[in-house]
Each structure stands twice: as C-alpha cells, then as structure tokens.
Protein backbone atom coordinates (compact mmCIF):
# COMPACT_ATOMS: atom_id res chain seq x y z
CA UNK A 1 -129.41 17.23 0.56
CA UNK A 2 -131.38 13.77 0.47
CA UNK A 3 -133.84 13.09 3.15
CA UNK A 4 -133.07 10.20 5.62
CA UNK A 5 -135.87 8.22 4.37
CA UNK A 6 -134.42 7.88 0.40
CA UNK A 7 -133.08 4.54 -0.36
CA UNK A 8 -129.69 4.08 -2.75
CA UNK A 9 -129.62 0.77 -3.76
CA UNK A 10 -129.99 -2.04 -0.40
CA UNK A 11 -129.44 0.88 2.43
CA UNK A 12 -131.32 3.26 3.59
CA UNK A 13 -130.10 6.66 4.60
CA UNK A 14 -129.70 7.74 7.90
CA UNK A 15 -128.28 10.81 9.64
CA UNK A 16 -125.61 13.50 8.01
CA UNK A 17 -122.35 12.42 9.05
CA UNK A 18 -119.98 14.95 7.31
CA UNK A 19 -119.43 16.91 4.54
CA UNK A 20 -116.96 17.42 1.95
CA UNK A 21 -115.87 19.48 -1.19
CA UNK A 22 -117.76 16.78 -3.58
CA UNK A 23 -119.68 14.49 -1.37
CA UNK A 24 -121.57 13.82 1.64
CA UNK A 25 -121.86 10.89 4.29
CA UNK A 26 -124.57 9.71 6.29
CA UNK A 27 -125.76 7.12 8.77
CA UNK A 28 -127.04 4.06 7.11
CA UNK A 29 -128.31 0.71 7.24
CA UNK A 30 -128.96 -2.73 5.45
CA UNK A 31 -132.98 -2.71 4.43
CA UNK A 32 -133.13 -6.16 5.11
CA UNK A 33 -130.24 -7.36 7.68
CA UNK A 34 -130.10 -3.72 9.60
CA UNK A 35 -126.21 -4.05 9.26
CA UNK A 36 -124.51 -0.43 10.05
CA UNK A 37 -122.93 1.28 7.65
CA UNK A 38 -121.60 4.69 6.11
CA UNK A 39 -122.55 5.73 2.85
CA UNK A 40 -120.97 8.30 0.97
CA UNK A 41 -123.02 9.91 -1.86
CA UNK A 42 -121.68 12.06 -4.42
CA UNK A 43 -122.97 15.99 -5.01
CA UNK A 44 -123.93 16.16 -8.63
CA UNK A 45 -123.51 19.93 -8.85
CA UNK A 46 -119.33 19.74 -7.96
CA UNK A 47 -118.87 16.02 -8.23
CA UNK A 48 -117.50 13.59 -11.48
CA UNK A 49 -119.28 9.95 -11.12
CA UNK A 50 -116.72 8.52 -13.14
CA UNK A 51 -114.28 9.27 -10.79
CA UNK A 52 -116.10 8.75 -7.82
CA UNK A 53 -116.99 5.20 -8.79
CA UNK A 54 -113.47 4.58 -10.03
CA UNK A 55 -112.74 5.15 -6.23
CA UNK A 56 -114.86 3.41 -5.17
CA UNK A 57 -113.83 0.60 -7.53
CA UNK A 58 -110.33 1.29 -6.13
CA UNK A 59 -110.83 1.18 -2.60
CA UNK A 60 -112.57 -2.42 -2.82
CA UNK A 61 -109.96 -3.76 -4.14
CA UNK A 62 -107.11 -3.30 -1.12
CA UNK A 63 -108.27 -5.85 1.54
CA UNK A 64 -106.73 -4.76 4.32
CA UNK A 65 -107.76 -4.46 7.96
CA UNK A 66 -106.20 -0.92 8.06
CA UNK A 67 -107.96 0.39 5.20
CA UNK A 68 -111.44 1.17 5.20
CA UNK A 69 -113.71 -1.77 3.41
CA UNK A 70 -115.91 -0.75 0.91
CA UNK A 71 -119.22 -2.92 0.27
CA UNK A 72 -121.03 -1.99 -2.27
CA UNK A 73 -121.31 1.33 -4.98
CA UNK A 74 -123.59 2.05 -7.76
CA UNK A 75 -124.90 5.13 -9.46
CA UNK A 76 -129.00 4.05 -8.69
CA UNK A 77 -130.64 7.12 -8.24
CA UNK A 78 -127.52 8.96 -7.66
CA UNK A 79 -123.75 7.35 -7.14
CA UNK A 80 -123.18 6.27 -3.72
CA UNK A 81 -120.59 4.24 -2.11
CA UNK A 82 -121.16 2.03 0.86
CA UNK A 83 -118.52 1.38 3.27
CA UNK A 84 -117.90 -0.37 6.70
CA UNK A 85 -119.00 2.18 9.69
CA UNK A 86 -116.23 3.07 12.07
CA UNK A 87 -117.70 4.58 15.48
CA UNK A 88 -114.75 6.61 16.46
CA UNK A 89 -112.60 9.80 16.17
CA UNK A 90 -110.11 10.54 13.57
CA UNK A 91 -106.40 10.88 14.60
CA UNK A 92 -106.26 14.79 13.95
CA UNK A 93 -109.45 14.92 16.34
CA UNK A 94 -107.67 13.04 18.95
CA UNK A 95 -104.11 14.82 18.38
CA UNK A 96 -106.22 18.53 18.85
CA UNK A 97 -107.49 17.39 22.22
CA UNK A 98 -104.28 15.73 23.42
CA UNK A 99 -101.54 18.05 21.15
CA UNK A 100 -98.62 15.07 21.15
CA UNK A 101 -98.29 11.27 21.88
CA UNK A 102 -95.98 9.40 23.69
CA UNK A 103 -93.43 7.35 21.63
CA UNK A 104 -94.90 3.71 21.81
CA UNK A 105 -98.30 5.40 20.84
CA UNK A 106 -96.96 7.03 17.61
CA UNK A 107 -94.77 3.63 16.62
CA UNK A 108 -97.98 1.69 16.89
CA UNK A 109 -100.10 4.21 15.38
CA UNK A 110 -97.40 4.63 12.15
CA UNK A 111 -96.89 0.91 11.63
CA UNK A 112 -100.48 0.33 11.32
CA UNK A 113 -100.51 2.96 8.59
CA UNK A 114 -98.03 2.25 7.04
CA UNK A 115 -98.97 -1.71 6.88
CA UNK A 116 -102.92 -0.23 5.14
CA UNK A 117 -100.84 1.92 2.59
CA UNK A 118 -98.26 -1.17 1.92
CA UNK A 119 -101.24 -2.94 0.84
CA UNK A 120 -102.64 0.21 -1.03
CA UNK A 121 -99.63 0.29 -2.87
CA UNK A 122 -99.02 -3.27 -3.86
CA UNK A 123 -102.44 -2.65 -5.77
CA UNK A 124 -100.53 0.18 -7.75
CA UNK A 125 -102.91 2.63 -5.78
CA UNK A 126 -101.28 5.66 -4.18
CA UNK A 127 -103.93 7.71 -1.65
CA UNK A 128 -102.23 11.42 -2.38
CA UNK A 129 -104.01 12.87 0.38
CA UNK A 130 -102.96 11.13 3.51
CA UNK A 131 -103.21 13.12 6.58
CA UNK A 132 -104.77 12.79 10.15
CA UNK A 133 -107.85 13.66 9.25
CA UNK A 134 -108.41 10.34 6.97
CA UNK A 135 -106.82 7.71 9.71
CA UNK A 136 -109.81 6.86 11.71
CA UNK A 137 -109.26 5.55 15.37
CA UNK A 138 -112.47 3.36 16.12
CA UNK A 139 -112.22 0.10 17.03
CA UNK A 140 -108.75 -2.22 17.63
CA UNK A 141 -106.75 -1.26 14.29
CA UNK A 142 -106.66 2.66 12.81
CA UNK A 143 -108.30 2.95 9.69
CA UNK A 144 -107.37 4.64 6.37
CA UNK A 145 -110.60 6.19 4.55
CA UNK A 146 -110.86 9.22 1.71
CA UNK A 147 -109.40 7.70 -1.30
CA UNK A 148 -110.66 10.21 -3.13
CA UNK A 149 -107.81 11.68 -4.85
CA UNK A 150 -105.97 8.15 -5.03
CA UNK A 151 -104.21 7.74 -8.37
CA UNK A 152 -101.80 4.76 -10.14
CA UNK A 153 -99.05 4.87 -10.04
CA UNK A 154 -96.85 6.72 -12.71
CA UNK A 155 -99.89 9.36 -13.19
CA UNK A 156 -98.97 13.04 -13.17
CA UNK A 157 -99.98 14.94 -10.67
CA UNK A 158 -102.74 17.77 -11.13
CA UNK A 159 -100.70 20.83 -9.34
CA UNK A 160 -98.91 21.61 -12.72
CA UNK A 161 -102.60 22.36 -14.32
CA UNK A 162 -103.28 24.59 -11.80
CA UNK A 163 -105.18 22.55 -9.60
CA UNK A 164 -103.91 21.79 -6.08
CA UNK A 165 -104.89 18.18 -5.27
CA UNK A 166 -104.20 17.45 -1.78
CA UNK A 167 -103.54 19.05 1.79
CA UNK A 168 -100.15 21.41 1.22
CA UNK A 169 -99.16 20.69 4.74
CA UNK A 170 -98.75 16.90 3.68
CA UNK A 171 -97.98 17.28 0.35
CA UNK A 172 -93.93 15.85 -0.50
CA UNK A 173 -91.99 18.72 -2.71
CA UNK A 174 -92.67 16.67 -5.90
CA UNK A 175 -96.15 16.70 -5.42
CA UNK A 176 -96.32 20.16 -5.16
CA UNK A 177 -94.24 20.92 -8.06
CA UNK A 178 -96.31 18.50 -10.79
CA UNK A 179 -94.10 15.27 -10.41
CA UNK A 180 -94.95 11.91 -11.28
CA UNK A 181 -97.11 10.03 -8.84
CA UNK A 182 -95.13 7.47 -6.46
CA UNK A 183 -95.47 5.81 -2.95
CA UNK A 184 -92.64 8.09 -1.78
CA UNK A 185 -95.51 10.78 -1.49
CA UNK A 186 -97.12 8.74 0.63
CA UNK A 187 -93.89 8.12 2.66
CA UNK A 188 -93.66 11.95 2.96
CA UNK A 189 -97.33 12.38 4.60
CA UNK A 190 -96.59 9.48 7.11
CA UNK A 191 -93.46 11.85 8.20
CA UNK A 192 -95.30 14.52 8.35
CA UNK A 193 -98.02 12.64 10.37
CA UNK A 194 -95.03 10.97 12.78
CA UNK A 195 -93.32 14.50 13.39
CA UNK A 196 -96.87 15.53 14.10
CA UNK A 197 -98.29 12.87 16.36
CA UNK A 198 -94.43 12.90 18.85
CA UNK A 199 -94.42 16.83 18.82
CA UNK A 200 -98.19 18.04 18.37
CA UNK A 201 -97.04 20.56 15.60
CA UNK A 202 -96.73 20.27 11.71
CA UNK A 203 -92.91 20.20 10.52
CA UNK A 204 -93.40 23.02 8.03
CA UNK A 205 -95.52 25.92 8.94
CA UNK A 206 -96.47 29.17 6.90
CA UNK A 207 -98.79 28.20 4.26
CA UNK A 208 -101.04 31.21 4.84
CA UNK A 209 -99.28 33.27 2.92
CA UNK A 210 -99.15 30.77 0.00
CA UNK A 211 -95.76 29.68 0.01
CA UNK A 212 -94.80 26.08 0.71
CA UNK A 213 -91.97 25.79 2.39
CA UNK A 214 -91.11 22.02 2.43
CA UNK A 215 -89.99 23.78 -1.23
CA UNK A 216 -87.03 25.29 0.44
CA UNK A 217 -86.65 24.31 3.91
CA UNK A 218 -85.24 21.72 5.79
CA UNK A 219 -87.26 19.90 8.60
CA UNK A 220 -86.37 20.29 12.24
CA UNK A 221 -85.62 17.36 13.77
CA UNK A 222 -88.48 15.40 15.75
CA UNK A 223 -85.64 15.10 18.75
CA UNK A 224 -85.10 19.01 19.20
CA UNK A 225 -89.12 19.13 20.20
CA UNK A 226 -89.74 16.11 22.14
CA UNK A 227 -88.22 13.30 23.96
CA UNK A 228 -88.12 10.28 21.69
CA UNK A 229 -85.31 7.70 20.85
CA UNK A 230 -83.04 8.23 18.02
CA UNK A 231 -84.30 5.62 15.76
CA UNK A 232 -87.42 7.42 15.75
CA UNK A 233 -85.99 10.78 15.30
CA UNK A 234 -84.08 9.24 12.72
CA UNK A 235 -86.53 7.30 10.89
CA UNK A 236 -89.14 10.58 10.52
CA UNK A 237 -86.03 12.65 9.17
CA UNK A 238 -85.27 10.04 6.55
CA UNK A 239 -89.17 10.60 5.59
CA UNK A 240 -88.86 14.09 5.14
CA UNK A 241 -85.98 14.34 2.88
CA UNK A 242 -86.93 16.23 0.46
CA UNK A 243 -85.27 14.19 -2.45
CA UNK A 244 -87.21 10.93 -3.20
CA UNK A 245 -85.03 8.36 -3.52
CA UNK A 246 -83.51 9.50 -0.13
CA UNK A 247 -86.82 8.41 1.78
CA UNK A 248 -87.55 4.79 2.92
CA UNK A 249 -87.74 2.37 -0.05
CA UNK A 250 -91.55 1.20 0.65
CA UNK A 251 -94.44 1.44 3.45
CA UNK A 252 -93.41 -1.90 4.69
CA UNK A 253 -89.60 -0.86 5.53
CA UNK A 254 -90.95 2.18 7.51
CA UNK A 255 -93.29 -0.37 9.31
CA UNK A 256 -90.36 -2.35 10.26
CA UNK A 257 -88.42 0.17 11.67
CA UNK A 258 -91.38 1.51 13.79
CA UNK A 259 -91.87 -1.99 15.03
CA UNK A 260 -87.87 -2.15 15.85
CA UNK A 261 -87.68 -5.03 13.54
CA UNK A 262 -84.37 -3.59 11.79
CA UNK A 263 -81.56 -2.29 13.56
CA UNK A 264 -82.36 1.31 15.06
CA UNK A 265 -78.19 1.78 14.63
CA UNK A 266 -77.96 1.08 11.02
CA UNK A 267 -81.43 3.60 10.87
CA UNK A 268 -79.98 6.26 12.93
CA UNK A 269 -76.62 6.11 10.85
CA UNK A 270 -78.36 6.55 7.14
CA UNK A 271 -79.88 9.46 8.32
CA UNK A 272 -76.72 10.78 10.23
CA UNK A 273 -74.90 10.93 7.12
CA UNK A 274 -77.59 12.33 5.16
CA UNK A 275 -77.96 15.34 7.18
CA UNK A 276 -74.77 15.64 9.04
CA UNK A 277 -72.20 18.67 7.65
CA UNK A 278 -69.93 17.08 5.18
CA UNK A 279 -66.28 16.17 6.69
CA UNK A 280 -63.56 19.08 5.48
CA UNK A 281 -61.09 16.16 5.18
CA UNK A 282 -63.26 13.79 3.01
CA UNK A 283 -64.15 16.98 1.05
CA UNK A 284 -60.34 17.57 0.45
CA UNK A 285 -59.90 13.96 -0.63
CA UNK A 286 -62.49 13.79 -3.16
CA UNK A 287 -61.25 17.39 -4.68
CA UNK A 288 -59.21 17.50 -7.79
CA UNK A 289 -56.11 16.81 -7.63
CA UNK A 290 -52.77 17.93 -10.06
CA UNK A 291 -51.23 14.94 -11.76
CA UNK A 292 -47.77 16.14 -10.91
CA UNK A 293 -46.41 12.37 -10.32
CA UNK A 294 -45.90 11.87 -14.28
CA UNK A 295 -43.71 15.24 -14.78
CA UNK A 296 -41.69 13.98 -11.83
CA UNK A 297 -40.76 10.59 -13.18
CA UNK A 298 -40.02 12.13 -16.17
CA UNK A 299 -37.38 14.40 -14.37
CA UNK A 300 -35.74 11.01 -12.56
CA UNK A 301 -35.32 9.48 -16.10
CA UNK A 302 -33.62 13.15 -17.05
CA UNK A 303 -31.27 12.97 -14.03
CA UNK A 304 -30.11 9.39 -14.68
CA UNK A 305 -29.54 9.96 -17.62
CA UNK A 306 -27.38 12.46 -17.03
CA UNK A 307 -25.64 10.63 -13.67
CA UNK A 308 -25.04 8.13 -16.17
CA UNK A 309 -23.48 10.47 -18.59
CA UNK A 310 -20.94 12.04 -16.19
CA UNK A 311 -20.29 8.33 -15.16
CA UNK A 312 -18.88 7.69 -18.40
CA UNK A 313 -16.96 11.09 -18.17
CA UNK A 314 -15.09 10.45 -15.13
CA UNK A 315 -13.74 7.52 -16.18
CA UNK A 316 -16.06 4.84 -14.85
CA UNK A 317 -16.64 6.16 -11.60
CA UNK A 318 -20.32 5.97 -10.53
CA UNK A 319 -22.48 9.01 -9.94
CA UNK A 320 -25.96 8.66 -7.86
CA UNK A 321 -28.79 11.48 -8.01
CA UNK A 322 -30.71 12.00 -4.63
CA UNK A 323 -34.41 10.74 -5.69
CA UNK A 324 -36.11 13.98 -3.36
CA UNK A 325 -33.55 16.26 -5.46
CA UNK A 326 -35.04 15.04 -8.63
CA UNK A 327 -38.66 14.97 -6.94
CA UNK A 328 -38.79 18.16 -6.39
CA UNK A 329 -37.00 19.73 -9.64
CA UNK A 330 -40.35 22.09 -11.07
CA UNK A 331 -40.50 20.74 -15.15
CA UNK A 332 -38.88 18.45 -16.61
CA UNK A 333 -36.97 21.33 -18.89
CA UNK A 334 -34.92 22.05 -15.90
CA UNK A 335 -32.84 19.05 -14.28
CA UNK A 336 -30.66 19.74 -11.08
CA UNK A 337 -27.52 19.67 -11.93
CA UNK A 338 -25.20 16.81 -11.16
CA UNK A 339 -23.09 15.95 -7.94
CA UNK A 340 -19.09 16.60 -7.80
CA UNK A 341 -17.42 13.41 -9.12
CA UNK A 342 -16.02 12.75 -5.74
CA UNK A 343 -19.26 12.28 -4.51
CA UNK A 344 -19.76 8.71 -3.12
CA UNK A 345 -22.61 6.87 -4.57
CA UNK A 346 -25.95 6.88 -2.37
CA UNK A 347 -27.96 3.05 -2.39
CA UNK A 348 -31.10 3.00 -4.04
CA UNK A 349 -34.57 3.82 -1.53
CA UNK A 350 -35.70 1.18 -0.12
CA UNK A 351 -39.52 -0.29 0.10
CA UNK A 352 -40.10 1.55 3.36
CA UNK A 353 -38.39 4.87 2.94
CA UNK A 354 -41.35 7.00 3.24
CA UNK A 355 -41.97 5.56 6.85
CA UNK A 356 -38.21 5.95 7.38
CA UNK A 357 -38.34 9.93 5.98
CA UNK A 358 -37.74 11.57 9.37
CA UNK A 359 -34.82 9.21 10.38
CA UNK A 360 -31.92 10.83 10.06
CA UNK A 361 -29.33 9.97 6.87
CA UNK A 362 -27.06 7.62 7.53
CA UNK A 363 -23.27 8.68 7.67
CA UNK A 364 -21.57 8.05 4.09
CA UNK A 365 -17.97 6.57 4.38
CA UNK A 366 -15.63 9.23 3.10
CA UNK A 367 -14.44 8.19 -0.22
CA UNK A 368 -10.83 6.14 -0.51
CA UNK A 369 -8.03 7.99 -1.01
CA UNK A 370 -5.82 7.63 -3.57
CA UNK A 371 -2.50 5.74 -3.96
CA UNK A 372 0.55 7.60 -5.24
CA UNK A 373 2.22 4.89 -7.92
CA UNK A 374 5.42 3.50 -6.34
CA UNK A 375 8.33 5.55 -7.30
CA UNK A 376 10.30 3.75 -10.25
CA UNK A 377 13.65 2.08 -9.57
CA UNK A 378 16.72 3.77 -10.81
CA UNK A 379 18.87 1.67 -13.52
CA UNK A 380 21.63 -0.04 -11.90
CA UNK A 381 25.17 2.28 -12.61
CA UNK A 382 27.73 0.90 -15.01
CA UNK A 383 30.79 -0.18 -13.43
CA UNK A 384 34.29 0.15 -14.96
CA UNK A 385 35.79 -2.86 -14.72
C-alpha cells in the first residue's frame, strides 16, 4: 500500500478510503490549489492498466451531475484515476441502517439514477454492476461511481468464460447466462434496487448455495411487502421481467414514470397484462379451429341441387331445403334426403336470422287444395221427329 506522502501526478495522497478486488482509494488533494478529491489507484499484482484507464477514459466522458466526475488519470508512477470527492454514505449503507424507504424517497432516489445511467448510455456505455453500493448519497443529487466493469454496448458478457462479472443479486437473467451486453441490464439492477429501497429486502434470495434464481423464478410483487401505489408496484415489476424486451424501453422512460410524468394507468395496465393469468375465453378464441364452413356449403349446393331436381319431377312444383337441415348434414357424401312434394316452399333466411334463431317458426299456410275438373256435359239426345 502507498504511503500518504507519495504523489501521482498533481495530488497528493491522503488517507485509505476503501478497498476493492483490483484497486484502492484514498483521501487526496490538489498540490497546488488544495482542491479535495478521491483517487483511485490500481493494484498491480490483480489489476489490468489497460482496462483501468479505459475506465477511466470512459467515465470522463458522461457529464452528468448523477454520475461521478472524473478529473484527471494517468499511469505516472502507477495508474491512478482522480475523481470528484463525495462526503457521504452510499445508498446500501443508508438502506442497512434504515431497512426500507418511503415511496416519494425511492421515486426521487430512482429517477436520479436512472437520469446518470440515461446519460451513461447515450455514450454507448453500460455500468454492468449497478447496485446500492455504487450510488453515493452525499451532497444534493445521488451519485453513480464504480464503472469498473462498464462495457459498450453489443459486447459479450464474461459469465460464459467462466468469469462472473458483476453482483448475482443484480445481475438480469441474460447477464448471467453470457448474453449480449444492453441497457436492459441496467434496467434490471434499477428494479432490483427499487424493490429493494420500498421493501428493505432483495427480490430474489438464495444465492448461497450457488443457484440464481432470477433464472427460474418470478419476482414477488413490490405491493405484497409494502404499502406503495400501483404505478410503482407496477413500474418495478415491468423491470424485473425476466425477458428483455418486456422491460422499460430506456433509463429515461423509467425516469418518467417515477416522476409521474406518464400516465400511472397506462403503466399499471402493461404490467397487468404481462403478469396477469391468461383469460380461458381469449385462450379458446385464439385456439385452432376446424374449417367445417367449406364442407357445409358444399352440402347446400348438394341439396339444391337435388330440390331442384325433384322440382322438375313433380311437374314444376317447387321444393325448398331447410338451410339448418343441410347445415348440419356430417360430409358432403351424405345429403338429407328431400321433403314430400306436398311440402310448401319455405322463403329464403333473411339478413338477421341468426338474431331471430330462438323466435319461433312462423305458421306455413297449408297448401291449396285441389280442384276436381268440372264434370263434362252430356251430348244433347236425338229426337225423332
């Protein structure tokens, strides 16, 4: 470990703030102007410069006023990063002492984050490790630090080579498994960090063991734990979903629903139907269904046909076929058979049958009888004249 009088670059070292896997950060100050800072130096025997200083290099570049500000790096007598110092506690320091936050607190809290990441990712810069433990609480606005692990987007991540890059707890499913790299990870760890913050436990639990169960569980929902509106509950479920393009399209739409900027309805509505129990009759009218309509018009065209057939046979005299008769003949191999030639002839269905089905028929006029010819006349008798 240095001593607090070495010098890396303009700053001199100061007191041992914290330490972590590959680095270390102290206490430190201008030479010249005396201006506070943090410095973050890198442990040669774990650490890789170039991708320390390409974090560095990364960080500088988002400018926002929830993301931690980095002023200078170098690799002088050692790579070292200077950043802005924030006198505070981190978010999982103040959530241990406190366990849960009321509802205002964690809106404010999550649209601050999710306004630092916004900016992170309109850089093409996703942070991969965002947790409680990086949001820093000093000062007016929460802070994002530890881009450590932050990669482009569209890189791989490192899980599939055996390395676990990140905190499991926070980790989204496709992280996990070796996916591609994509702000919807980082929409997963804010979720994780909202369900946190409202109910002062972690969504999934059981990682001792080694599993992971955001694998193959679903979330509880933030409203079965703690007393929060349903836009809220709604918006931290959306988060979690476990597929991607389920989750919030972007940092800056999760922002605006924590701010109540869209409408909490239309919110509370997406999720709904993502995680309410699919309706039985939706289910039934989206199942397969037997194209049975062609085999029955085929079996009206067979019945008129023959209707008009026996038409012709009895001497002009017209024949109708009841259409639910021929509806509900089985194939059309077997037509029903005709009606009695006596039968009188039924009108065609109208437009509105069907909502006329459970009338009852009309009465049919019996048909006409028929007239007996007029006996002849006899011939008039011969006379005998």
């Amino acid at each position: 470990m240095p001593s607090r009088s070495r010098n890396v670059g303009d700053y001199a070292l100061g007191a041992l703030l914290g330490r972590g896997a590959t680095s270390e950060v102290f206490e430190g100050s201008h030479l010249e102007r005396g201006d506070a800072v943090a410095i973050k130096l890198l442990r040669d025997e774990v650490g890789d410069p170039a991708e320390f200083l390409a974090e560095a290099a990364r960080t500088q570049a988002i400018r926002h006023p929830n993301v931690v500000r980095v002023i200078a790096f170098g690799a002088d007598d050692g790579c070292y990063v200077v950043m802005e110092r924030i006198d505070g506690e981190s978010l999982a320091a103040r959530l241990a002492r406190e366990g849960r936050l009321d509802e205002d607190e964690v809106r404010r809290l999550g649209a601050a984050i999710a306004d630092g990441m916004q900016a992170a990712h309109d850089r093409g810069i996703v942070h991969r490790d965002l947790k409680p433990a990086n949001v820093m609480l000093g000062g007016a606005q929460p802070k994002i630090v530890d881009f450590g692990i932050a990669k482009h987007l569209g890189a791989q991540s490192a899980v599939q080579t055996g390395r676990r890059i990140g905190t499991p707890a926070y980790m989204a499913p496709e992280q996990l498994t070796g996916g591609l790299i994509a702000p919807c990870v980082d929409v997963w760890a804010l979720g994780v960090i909202l369900f946190e913050a409202a109910t002062g436990r972690l969504p999934f639990e059981g990682y001792d063991d080694g599993r992971c169960p955001q694998l193959f569980e679903v979330a509880p929902r933030v409203a079965s734990l703690a007393r929060v509106s349903a836009a809220l509950d709604a918006l931290v479920a959306r988060c979690l979903q476990r597929e991607p393009g389920l989750r919030p399209a972007s940092m800056a739409d999760v922002a605006r629903a924590l701010r109540g900027e869209d409408d909490a309805e239309r919110i509370t509505q997406d999720a709904g139907a993502i995680f309410a129990a699919p309706d039985p009759a939706i289910v039934a009218a989206r199942a397969p269904r037997r194209r049975w309509w062609p085999i029955a018009a085929a079996v009206v065209a067979v019945a008129a046909l023959g209707g008009l057939a026996a038409a012709t046979m009895g001497g002009g005299r017209a024949v109708a076929v009841a259409p639910d008769a021929a509806v509900a003949a089985p194939s059309v191999d077997a037509a029903p058979p005709p009606p009695p030639l006596d039968a009188a002839p039924t009108p065609p269905p109208s437009p509105d049958a069907g909502a006329r089905r459970d009338r009852p028929p009309p009465k049919q006029k019996p048909p006409p009888r028929k007239r007996k010819p007029p006996p002849e006349k006899a011939p008039p008798r011969e006379t005998l004249d």
